[in-house]
C-alpha atoms as a PDB file:
ATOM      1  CA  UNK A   1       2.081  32.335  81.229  1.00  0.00           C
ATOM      2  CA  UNK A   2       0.772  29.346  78.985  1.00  0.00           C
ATOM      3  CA  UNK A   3       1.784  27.270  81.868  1.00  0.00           C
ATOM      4  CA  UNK A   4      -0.042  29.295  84.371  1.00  0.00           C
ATOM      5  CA  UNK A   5      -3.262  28.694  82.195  1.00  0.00           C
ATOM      6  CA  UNK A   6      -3.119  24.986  81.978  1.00  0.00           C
ATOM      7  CA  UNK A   7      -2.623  24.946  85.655  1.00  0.00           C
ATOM      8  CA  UNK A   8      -5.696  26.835  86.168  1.00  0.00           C
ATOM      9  CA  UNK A   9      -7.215  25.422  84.020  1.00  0.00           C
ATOM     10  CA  UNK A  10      -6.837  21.314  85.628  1.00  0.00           C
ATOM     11  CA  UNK A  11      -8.541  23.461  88.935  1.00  0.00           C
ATOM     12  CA  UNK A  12     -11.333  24.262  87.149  1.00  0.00           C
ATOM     13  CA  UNK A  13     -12.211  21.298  85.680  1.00  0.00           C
ATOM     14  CA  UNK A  14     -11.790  20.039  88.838  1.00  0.00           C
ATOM     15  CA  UNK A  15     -15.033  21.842  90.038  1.00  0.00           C
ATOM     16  CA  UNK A  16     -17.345  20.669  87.443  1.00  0.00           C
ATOM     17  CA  UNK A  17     -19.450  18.406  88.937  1.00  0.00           C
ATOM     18  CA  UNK A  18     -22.699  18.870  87.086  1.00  0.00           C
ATOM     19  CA  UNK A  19     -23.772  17.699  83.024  1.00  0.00           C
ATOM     20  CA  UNK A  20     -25.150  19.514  80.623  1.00  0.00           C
ATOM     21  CA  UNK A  21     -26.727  19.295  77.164  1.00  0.00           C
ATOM     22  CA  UNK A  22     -27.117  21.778  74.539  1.00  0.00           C
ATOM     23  CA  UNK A  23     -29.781  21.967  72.286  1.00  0.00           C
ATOM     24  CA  UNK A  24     -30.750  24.329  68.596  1.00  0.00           C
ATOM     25  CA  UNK A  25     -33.044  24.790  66.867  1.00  0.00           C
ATOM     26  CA  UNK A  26     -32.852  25.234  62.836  1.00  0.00           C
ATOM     27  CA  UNK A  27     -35.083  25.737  60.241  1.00  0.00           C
ATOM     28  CA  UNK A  28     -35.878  22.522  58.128  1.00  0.00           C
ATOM     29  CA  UNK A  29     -38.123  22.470  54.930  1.00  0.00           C
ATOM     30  CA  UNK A  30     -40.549  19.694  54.846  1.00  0.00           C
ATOM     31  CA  UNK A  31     -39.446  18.308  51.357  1.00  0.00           C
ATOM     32  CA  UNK A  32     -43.852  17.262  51.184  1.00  0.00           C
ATOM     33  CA  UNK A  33     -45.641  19.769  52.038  1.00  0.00           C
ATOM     34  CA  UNK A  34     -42.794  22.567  50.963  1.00  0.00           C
ATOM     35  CA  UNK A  35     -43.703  23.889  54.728  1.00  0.00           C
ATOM     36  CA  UNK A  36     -40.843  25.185  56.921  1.00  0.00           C
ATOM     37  CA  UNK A  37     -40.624  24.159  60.585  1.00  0.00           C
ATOM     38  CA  UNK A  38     -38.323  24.318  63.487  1.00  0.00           C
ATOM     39  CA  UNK A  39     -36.289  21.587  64.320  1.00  0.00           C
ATOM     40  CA  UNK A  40     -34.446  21.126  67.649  1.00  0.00           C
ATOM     41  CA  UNK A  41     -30.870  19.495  67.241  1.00  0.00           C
ATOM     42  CA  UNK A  42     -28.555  18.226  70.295  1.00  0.00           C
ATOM     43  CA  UNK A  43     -25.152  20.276  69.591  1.00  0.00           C
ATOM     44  CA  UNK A  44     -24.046  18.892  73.112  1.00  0.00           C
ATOM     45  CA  UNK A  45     -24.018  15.757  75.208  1.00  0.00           C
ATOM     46  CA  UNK A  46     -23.169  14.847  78.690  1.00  0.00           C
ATOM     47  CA  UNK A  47     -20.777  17.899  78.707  1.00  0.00           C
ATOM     48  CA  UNK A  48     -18.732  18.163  82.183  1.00  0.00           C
ATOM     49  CA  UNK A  49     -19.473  22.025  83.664  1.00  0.00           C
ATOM     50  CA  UNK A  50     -20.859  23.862  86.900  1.00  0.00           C
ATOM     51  CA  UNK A  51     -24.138  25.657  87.633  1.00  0.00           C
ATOM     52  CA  UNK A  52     -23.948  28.599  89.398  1.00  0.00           C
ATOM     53  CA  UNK A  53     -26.891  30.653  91.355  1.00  0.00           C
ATOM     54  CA  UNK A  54     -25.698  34.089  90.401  1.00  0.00           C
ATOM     55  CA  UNK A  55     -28.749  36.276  91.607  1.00  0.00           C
ATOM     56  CA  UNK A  56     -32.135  35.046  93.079  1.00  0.00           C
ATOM     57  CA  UNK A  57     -35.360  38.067  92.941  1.00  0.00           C
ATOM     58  CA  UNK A  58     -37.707  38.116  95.690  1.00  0.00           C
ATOM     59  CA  UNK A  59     -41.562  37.670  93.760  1.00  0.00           C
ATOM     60  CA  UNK A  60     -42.785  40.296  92.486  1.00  0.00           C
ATOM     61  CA  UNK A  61     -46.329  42.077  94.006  1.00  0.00           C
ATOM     62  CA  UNK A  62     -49.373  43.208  92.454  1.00  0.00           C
ATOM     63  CA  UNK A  63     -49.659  40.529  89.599  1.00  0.00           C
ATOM     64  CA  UNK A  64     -52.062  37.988  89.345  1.00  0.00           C
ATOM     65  CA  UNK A  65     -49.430  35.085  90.355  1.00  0.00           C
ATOM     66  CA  UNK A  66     -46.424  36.496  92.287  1.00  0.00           C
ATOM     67  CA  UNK A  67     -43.023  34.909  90.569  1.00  0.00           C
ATOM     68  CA  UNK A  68     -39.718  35.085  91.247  1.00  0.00           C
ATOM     69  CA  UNK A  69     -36.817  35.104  88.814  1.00  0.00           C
ATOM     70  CA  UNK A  70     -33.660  33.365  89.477  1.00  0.00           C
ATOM     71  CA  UNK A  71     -30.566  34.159  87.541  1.00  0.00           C
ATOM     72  CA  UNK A  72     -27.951  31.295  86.471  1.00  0.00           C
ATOM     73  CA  UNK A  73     -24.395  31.217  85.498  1.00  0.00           C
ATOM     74  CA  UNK A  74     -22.829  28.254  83.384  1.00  0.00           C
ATOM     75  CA  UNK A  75     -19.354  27.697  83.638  1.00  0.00           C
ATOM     76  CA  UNK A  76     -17.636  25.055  81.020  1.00  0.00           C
ATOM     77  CA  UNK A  77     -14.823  24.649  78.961  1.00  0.00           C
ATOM     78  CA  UNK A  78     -13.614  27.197  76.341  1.00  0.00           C
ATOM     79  CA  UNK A  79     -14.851  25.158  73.816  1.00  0.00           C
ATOM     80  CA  UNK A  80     -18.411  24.992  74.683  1.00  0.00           C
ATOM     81  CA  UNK A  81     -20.032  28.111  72.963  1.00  0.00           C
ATOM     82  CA  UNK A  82     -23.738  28.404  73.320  1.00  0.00           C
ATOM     83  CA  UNK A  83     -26.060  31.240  71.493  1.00  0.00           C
ATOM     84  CA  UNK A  84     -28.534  33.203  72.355  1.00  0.00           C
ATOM     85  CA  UNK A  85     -31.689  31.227  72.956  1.00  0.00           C
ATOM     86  CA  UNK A  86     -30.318  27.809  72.700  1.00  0.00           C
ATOM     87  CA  UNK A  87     -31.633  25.171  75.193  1.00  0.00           C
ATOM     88  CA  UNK A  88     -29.900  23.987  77.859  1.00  0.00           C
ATOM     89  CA  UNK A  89     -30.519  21.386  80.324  1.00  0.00           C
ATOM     90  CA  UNK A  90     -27.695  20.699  83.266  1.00  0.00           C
ATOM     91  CA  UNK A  91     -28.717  18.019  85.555  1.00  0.00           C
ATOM     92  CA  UNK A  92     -26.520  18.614  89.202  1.00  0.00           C
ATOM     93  CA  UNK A  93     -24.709  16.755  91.063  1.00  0.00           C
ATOM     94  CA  UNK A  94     -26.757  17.294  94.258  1.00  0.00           C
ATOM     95  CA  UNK A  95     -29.836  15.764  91.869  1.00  0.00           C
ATOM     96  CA  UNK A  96     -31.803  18.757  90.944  1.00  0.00           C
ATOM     97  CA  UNK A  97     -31.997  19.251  86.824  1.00  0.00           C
ATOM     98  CA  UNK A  98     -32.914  22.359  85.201  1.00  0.00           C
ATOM     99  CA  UNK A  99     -33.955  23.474  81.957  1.00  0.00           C
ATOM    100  CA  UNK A 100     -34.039  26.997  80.272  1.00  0.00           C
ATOM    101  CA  UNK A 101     -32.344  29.497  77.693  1.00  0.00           C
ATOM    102  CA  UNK A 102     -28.950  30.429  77.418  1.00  0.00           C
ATOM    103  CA  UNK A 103     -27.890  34.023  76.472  1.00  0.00           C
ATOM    104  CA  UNK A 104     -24.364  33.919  74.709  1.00  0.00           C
ATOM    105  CA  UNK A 105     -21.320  32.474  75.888  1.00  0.00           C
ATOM    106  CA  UNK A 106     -18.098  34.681  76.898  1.00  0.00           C
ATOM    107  CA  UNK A 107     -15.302  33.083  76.697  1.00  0.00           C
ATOM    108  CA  UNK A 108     -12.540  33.888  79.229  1.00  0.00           C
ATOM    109  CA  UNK A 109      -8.838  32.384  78.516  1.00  0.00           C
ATOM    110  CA  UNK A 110      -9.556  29.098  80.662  1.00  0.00           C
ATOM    111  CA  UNK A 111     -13.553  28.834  80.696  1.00  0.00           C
ATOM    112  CA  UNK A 112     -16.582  29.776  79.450  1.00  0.00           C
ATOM    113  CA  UNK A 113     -19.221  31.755  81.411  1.00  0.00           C
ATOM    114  CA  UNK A 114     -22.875  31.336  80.312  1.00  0.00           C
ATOM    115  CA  UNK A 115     -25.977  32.972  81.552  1.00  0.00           C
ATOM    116  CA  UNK A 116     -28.927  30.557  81.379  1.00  0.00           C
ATOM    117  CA  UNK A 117     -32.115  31.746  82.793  1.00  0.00           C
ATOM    118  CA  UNK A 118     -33.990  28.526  83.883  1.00  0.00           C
ATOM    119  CA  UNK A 119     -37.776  28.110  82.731  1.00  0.00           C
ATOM    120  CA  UNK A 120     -38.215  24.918  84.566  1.00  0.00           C
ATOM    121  CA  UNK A 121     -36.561  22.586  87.548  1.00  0.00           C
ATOM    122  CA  UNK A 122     -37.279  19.046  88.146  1.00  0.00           C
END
């Protein structure tokens, strides 16, 4: 069984063609002023992993602006665990890079699956 999970575990890694990194932000007290602020931290660089489209919405009528909502799946290694809310931005292979917020990673034996709902795409 172990053996069967390395194995498909070398074809997955195989089909990560895009980068990613992570991003967090933590509360940091301004040792000045006494304030509190946020602070955004990089928890992950240049990470190997694959962007997937997993559901795309037609735009919505009878708003101001129509918009559309497309939904994203990130698929890395095990040992990439994002929260809810952290920042992620995964720049493709095909060129395309796109930032937004992740919801919490599941981690299946060989991967981990990641929705990421994308806020912007350059």
């Amino acid at each position: 069984m172990q053996r069967d999970l390395e194995r498909e575990k070398r074809i997955l890694d195989k089909t990560y063609y895009d980068r990613m990194d992570g991003y967090r932000y933590r509360l940091v007290k301004d040792a000045d002023s006494g304030e509190t602020r946020q602070e955004r931290i990089r928890i992950y660089e240049n990470r190997r992993c694959a962007l997937s489209l997993s559901g795309n919405d037609a735009p919505e009528e009878g708003t101001i602006t129509d918009s559309s909502t497309s939904k994203y799946t990130l698929f890395a290694d095990p040992g990439i665990q994002l929260q809810e809310n952290d920042v992620v931005v995964v720049r493709t292979a095909s060129g395309p890079v796109y930032e937004g917020q992740s919801g919490r990673t599941y981690v299946v034996l060989n991967h981990g699956e990641t929705p990421i709902k994308v806020e912007k795409s350059v």
